[in-house]
Protein backbone atom coordinates (compact mmCIF):
# COMPACT_ATOMS: atom_id res chain seq x y z
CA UNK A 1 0.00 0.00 0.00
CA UNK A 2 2.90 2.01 -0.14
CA UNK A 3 5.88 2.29 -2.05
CA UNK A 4 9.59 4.10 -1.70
CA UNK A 5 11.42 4.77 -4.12
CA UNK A 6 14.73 6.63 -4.80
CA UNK A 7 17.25 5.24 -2.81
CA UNK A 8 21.05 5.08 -4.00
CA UNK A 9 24.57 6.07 -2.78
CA UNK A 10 25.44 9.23 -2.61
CA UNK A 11 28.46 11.40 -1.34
CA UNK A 12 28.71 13.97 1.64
CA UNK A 13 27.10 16.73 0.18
CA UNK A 14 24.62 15.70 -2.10
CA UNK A 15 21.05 15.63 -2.55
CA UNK A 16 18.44 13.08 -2.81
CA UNK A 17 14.75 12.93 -2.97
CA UNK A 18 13.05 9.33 -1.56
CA UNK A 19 9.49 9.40 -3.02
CA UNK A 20 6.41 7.61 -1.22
CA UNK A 21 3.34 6.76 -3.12
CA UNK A 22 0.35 5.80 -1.18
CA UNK A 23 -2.44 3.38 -2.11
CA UNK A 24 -5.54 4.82 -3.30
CA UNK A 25 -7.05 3.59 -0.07
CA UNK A 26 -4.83 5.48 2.30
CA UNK A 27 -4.47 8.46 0.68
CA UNK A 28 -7.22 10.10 3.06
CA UNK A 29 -4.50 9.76 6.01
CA UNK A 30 -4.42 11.61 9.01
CA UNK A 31 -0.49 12.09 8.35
CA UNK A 32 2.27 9.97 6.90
CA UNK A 33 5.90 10.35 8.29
CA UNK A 34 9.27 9.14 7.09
CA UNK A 35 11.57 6.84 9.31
CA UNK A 36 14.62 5.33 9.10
CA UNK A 37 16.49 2.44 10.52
CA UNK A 38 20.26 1.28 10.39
CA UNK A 39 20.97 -2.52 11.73
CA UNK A 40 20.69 -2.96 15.16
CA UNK A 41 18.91 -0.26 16.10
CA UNK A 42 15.38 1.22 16.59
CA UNK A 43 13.70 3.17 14.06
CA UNK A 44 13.50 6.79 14.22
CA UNK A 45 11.22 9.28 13.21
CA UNK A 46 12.67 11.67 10.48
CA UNK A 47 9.59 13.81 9.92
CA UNK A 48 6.07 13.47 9.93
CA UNK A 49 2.95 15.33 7.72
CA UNK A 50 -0.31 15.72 9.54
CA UNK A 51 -3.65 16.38 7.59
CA UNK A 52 -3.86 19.69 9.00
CA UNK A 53 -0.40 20.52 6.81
CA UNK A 54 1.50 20.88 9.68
CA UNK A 55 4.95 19.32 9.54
CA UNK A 56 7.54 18.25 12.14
CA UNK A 57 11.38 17.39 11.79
CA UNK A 58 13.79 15.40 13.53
CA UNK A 59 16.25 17.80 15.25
CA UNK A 60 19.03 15.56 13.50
CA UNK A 61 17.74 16.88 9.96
CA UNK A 62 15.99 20.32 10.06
CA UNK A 63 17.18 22.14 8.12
CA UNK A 64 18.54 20.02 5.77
CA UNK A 65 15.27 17.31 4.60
CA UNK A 66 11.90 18.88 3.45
CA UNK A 67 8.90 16.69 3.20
CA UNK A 68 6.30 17.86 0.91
CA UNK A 69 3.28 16.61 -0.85
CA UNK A 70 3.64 15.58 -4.74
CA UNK A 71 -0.34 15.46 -4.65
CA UNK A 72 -2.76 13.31 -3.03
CA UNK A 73 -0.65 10.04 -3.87
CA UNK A 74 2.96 11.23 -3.06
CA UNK A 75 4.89 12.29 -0.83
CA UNK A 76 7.89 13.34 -1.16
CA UNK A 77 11.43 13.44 1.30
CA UNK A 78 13.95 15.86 -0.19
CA UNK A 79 17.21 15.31 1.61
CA UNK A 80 19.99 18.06 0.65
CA UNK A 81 23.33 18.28 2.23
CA UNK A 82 23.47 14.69 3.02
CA UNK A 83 26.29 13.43 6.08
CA UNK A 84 27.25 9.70 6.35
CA UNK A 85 25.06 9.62 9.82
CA UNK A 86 22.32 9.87 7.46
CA UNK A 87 23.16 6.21 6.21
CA UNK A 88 20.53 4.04 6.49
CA UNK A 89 17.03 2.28 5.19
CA UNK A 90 14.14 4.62 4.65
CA UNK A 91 11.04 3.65 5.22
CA UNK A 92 7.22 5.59 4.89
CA UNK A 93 4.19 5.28 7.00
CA UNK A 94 0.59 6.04 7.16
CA UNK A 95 -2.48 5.71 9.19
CA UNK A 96 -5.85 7.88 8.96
CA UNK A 97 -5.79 7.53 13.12
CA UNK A 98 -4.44 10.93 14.87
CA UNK A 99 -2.87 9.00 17.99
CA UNK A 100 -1.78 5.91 15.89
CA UNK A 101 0.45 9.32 14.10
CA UNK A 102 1.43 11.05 17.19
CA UNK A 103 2.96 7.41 19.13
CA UNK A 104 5.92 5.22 18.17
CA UNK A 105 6.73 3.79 15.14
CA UNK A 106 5.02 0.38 15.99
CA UNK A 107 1.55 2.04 16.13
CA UNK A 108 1.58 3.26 12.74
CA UNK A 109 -0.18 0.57 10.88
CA UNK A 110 1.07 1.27 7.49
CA UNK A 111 4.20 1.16 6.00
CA UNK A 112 6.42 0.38 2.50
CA UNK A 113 9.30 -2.03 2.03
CA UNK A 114 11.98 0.67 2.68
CA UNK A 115 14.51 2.05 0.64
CA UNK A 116 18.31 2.44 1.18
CA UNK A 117 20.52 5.25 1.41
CA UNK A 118 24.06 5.40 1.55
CA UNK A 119 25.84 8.40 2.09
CA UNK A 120 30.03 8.08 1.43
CA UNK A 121 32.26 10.78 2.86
């Protein structure tokens, strides 16, 4: 129900937008958020978009990632200035349920396969 794409290897520096398309189904979401995950740790939050349009960051990446809305079916993570602590599998979420958005990554009901990054210094 939902798909990344636009993972790849990059170097320190460069840009890269991950794109998630959503499922006709869940496109009515109360928000969908981007995550990420290296091996052998937890997943973190990298930013989330509510319905209301509001949008929060991870303090590791403001100011640096932008998450925007294609349209109804994509949303978009564009990642500029890229560090190799950004390293690691990207993965999308969605749920229509406001405290299912606000809680940890488990309650999110909805998510894609993932998509790698690697960033080289």
């Amino acid at each position: 129900q939902l798909v990344e794409s636009g993972g790849d290897s990059v170097q320190a520096g460069e840009s890269r937008k991950l794109s998630c398309k959503l499922s006709e189904d869940i496109t009515d979401r109360y928000c969908v958020a981007w995550f990420r995950q290296v091996p052998g740790k937890e997943r973190i939050r990298v930013a989330i978009l509510n319905r209301d349009g509001s949008i929060k960051y991870g303090e590791s990446v403001k100011g640096r990632f932008s998450l925007f809305a294609e349209n109804a079916e994509t949303v978009n993570l564009q990642m500029d200035k890229l560090k190799p602590e950004d390293t690691a599998t990207y993965y999308c979420a969605a749920d229509w349920i406001a405290w299912r958005c606000q809680g940890i990554p488990s309650d999110l009901r909805y998510w894609g396969q993932g998509t790698a990054v690697t960033v080289s210094a």
